[in-house]
C-alpha atoms as a PDB file:
ATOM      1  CA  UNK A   1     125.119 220.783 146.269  1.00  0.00           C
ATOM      2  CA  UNK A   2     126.799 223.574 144.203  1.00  0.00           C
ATOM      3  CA  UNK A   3     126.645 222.281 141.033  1.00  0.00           C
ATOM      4  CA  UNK A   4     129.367 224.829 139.242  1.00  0.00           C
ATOM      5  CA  UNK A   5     131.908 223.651 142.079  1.00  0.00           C
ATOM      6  CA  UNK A   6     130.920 219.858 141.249  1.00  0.00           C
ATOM      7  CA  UNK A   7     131.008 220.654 137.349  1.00  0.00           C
ATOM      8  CA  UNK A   8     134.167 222.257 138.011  1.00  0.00           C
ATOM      9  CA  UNK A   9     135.884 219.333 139.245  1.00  0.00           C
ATOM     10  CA  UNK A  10     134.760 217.178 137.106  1.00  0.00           C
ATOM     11  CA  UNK A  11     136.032 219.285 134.261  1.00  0.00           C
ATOM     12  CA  UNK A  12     139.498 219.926 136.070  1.00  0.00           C
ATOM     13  CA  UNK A  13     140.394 216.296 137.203  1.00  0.00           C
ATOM     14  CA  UNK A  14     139.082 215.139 132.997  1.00  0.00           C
ATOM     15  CA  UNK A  15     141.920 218.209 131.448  1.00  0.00           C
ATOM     16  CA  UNK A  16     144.506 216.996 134.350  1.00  0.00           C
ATOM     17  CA  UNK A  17     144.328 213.263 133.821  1.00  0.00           C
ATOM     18  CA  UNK A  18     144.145 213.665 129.676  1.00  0.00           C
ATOM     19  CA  UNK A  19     146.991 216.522 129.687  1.00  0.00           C
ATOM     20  CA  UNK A  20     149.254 214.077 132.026  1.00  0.00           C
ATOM     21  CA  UNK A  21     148.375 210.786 129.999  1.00  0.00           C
ATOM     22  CA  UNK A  22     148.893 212.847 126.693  1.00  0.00           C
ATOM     23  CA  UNK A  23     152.538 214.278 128.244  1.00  0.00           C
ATOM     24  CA  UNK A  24     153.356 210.681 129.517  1.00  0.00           C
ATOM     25  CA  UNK A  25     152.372 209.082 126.115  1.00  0.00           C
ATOM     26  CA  UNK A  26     154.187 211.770 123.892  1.00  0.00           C
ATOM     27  CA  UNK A  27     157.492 211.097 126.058  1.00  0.00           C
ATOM     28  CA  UNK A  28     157.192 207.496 125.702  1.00  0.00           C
ATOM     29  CA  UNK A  29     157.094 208.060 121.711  1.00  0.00           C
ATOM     30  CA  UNK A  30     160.422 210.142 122.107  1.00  0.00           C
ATOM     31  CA  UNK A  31     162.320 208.577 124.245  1.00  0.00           C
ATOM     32  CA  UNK A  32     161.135 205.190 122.818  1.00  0.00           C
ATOM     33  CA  UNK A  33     160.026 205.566 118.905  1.00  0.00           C
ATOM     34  CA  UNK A  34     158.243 203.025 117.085  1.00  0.00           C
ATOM     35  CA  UNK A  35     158.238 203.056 113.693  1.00  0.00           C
ATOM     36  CA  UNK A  36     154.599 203.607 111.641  1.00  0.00           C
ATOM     37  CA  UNK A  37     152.927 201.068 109.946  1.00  0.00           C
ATOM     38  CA  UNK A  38     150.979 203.730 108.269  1.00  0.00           C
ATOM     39  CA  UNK A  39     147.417 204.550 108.407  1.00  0.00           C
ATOM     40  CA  UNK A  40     144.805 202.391 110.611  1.00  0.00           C
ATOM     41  CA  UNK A  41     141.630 202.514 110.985  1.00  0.00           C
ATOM     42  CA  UNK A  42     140.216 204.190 114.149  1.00  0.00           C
ATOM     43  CA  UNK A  43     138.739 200.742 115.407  1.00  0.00           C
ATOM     44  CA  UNK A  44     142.088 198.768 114.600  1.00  0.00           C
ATOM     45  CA  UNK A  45     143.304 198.190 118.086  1.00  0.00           C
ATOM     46  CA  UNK A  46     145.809 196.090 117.646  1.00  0.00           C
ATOM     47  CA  UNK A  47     148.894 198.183 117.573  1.00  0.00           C
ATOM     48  CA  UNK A  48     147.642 199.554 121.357  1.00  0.00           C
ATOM     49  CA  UNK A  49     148.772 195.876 122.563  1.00  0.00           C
ATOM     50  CA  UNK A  50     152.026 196.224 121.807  1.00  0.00           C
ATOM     51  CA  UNK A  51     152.947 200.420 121.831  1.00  0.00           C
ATOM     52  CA  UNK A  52     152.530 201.607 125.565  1.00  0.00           C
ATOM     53  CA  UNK A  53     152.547 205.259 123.751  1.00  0.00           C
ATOM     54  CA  UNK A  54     149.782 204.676 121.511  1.00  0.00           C
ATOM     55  CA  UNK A  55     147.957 203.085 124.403  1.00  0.00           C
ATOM     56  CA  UNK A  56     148.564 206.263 126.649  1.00  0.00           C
ATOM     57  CA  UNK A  57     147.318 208.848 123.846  1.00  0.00           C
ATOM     58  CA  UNK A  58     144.409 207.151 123.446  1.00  0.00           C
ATOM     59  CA  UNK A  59     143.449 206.395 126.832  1.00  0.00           C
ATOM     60  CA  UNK A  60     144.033 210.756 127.204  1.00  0.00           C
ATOM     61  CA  UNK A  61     142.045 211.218 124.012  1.00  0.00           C
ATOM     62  CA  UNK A  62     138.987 208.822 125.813  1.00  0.00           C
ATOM     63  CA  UNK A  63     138.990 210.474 129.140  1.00  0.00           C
ATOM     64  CA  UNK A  64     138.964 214.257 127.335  1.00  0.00           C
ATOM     65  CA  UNK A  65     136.191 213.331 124.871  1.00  0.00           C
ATOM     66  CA  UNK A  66     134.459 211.129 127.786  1.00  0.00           C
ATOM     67  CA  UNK A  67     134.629 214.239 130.417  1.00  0.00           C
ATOM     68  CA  UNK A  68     131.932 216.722 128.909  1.00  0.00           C
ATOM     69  CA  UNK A  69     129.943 213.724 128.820  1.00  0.00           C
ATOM     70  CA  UNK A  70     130.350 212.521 132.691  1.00  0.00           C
ATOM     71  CA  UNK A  71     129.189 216.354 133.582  1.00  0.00           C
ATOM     72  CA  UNK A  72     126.121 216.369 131.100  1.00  0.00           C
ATOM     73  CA  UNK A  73     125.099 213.607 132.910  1.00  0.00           C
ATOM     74  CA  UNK A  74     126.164 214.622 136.335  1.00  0.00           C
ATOM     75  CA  UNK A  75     124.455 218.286 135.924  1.00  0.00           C
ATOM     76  CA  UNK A  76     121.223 216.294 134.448  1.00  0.00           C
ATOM     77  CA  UNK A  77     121.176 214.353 137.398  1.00  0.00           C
ATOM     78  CA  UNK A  78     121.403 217.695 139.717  1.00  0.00           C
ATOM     79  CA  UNK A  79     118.718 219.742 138.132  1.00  0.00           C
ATOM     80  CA  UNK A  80     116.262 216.509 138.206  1.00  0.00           C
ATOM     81  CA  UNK A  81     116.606 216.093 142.182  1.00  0.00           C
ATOM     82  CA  UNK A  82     116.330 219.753 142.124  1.00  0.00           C
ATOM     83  CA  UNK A  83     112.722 219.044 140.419  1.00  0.00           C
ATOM     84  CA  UNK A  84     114.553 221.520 137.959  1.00  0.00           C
ATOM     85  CA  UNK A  85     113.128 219.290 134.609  1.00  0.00           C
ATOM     86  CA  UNK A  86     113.425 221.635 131.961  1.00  0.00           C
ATOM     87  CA  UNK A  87     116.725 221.848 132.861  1.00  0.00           C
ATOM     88  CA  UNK A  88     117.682 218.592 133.268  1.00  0.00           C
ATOM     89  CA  UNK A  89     115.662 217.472 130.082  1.00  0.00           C
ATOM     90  CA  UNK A  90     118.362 220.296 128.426  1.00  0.00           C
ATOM     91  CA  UNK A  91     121.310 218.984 129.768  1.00  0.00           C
ATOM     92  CA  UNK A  92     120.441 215.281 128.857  1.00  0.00           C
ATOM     93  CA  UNK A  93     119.425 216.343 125.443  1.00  0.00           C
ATOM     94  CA  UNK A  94     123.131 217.886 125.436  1.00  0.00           C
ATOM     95  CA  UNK A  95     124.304 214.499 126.549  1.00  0.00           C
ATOM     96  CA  UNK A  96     122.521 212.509 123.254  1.00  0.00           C
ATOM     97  CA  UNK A  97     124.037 214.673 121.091  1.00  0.00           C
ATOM     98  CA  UNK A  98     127.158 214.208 122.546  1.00  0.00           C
ATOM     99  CA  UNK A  99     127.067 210.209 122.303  1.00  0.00           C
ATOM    100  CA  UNK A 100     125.292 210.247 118.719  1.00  0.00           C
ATOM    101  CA  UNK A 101     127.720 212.249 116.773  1.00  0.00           C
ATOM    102  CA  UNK A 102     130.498 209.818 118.254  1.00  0.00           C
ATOM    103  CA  UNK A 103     128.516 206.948 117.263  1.00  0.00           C
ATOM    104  CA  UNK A 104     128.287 208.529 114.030  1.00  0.00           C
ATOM    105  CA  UNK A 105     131.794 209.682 113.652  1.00  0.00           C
ATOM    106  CA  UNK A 106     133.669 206.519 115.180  1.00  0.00           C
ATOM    107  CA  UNK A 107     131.020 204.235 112.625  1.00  0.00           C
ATOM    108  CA  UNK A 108     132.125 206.535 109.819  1.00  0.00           C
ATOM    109  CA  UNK A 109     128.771 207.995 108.690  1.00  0.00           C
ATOM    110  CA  UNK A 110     129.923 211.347 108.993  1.00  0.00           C
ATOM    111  CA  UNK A 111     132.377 210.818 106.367  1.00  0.00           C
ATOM    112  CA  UNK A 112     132.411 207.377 104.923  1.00  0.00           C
ATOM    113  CA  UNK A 113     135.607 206.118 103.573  1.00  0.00           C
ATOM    114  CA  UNK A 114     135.955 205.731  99.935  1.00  0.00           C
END
């Protein structure tokens, strides 16, 4: 298992799927504009039912911030059936931090709201 060719695609086939969501999405918006409501909240979905743009961009925005993720995990994975567990302790650690500042972002205790 050659784990830079493995990381590799996972980081490729992430970029290519986000880039062609994010190019789909943006042309939708052109061709097809809907008009703001104004500022929403990150967690207010409800304007992704009805805006196939919106929908794509965030579904691109996911899979980017999602792909670093899937290869922490992946390379983790690697390095502990490689009895590598320093390693694999590292790249999980990488992983946590990862998810927790999300958490902490997407929940706002980063920078509460006023």
């Amino acid at each position: 298992m050659d784990l830079n060719r493995i990381l590799y695609r996972i980081l490729m086939a992430g970029s290519m799927i986000s880039i062609s969501l994010f190019i789909l999405g943006l042309s939708l918006n052109i061709l097809y504009p809907v008009e703001s409501t104004g500022y929403r909240d990150l967690l207010d979905l409800s304007m992704f039912s009805s805006d196939p743009s919106s929908t794509l961009l965030l579904v691109g925005v996911v899979i980017l911030i999602v792909t670093p993720m899937i290869a922490a995990v992946t390379s983790s994975i690697i390095f502990a059936l490689r009895s590598e567990y320093k390693f694999a302790i590292v790249t999980f650690l990488v992983f946590l931090v990862i998810v927790v500042s999300l958490l902490l972002g997407v929940t706002g205790k980063l920078h509460p709201h006023k």
